[in-house]
C-alpha atoms as a PDB file:
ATOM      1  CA  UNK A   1      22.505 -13.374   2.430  1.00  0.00           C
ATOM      2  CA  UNK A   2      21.426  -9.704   2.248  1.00  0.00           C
ATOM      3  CA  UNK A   3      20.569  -8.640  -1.356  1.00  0.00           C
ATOM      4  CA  UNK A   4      20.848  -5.314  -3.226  1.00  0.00           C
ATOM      5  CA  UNK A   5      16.851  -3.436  -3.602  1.00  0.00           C
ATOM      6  CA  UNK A   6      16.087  -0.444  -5.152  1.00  0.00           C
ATOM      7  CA  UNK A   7      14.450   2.154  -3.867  1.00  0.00           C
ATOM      8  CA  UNK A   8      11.966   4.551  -6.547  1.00  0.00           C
ATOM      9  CA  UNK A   9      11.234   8.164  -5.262  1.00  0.00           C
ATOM     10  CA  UNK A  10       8.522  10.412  -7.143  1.00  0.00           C
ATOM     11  CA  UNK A  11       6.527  13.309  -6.209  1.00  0.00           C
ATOM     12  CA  UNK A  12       3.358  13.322  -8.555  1.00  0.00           C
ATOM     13  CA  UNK A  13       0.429  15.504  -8.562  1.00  0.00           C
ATOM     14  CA  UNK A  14      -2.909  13.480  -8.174  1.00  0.00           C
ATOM     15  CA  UNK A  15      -3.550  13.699 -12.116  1.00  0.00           C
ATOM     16  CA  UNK A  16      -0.340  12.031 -12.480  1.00  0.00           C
ATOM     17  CA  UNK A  17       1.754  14.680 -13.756  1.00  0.00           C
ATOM     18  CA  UNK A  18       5.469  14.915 -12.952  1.00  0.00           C
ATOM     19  CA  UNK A  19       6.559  18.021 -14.444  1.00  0.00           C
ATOM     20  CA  UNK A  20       5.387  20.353 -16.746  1.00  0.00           C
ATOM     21  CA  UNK A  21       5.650  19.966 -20.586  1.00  0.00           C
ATOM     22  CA  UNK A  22       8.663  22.537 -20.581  1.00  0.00           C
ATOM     23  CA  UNK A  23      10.143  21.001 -17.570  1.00  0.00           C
ATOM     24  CA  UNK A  24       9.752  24.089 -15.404  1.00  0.00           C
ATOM     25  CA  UNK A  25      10.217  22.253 -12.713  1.00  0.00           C
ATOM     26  CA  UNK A  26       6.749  22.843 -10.481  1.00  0.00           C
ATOM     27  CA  UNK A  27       6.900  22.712  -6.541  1.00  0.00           C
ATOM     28  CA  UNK A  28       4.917  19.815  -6.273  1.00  0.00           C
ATOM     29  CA  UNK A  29       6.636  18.348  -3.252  1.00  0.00           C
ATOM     30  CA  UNK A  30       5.506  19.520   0.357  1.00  0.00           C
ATOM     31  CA  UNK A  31       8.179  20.075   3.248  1.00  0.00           C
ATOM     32  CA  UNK A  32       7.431  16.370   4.639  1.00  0.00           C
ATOM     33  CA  UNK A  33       7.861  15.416   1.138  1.00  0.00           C
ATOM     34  CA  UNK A  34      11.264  16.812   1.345  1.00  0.00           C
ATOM     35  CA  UNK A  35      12.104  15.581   4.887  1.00  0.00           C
ATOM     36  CA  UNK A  36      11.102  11.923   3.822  1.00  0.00           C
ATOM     37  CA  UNK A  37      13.358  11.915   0.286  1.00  0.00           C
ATOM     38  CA  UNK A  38      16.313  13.402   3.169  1.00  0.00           C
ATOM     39  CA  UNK A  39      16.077  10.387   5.083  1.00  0.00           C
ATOM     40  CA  UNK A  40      15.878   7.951   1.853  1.00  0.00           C
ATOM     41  CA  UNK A  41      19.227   9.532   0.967  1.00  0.00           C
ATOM     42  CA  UNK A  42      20.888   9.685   4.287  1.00  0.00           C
ATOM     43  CA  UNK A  43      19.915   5.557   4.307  1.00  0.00           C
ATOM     44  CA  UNK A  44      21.129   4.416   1.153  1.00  0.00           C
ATOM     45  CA  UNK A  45      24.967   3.702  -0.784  1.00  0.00           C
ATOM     46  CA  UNK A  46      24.071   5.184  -4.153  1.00  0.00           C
ATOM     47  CA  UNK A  47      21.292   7.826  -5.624  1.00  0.00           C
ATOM     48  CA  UNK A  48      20.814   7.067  -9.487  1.00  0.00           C
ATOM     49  CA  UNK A  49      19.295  10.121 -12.081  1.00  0.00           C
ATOM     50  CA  UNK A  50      18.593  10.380 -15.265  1.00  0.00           C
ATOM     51  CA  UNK A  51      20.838  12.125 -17.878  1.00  0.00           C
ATOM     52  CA  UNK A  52      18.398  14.964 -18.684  1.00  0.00           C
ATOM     53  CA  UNK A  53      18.052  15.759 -14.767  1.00  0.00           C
ATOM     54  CA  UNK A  54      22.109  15.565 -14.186  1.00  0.00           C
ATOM     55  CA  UNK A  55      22.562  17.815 -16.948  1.00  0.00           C
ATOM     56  CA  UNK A  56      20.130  19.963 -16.915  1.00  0.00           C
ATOM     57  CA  UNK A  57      19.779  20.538 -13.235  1.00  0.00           C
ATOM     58  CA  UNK A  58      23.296  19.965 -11.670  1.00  0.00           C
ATOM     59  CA  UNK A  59      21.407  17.900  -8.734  1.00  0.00           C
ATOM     60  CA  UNK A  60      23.780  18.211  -5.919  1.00  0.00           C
ATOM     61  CA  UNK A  61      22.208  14.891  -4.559  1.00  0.00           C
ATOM     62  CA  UNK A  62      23.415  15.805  -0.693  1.00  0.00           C
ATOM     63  CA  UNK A  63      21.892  14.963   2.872  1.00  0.00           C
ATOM     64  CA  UNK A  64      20.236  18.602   3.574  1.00  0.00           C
ATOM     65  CA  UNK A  65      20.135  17.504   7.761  1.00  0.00           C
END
C-alpha cells in the first residue's frame, strides 16, 4: 500500500537564517535552487504555506517550466 510523505523545502543561509527580521524577503536561493523546488512542485498533489506567507506574499505556487 503506497502511503502519503511529506516533502519540507527551505533555502537557509549557512548561519541558519531564513529571512530577515523584517521579512524582506533576501535572495538566498541560487538558480539550481530554484530549478530543484520547480521539479518538487511539478512532482507532487498539494504545496502547503503558512498563513503569513499566503497573505503576505500572494505565492502563486505554479510550475515555472
Amino acid at each position: 500500500m503506497n502511503r502519503p510523505y511529506t516533502f519540507i523545502n527551505v533555502a537557509m543561509t549557512a548561519d541558519g537564517k531564513i529571512d530577515t527580521f523584517e521579512r524582506k524577503g533576501s535572495a538566498i536561493s541560487s538558480a539550481r535552487d530554484k530549478a530543484r523546488v520547480d521539479e518538487l512542485r511539478a512532482s507532487v498533489d498539494a504545496i502547503l504555506v503558512g498563513g503569513k506567507t499566503l497573505s503576505g506574499e500572494a505565492p502563486k505556487l505554479t510550475v515555472k517550466n
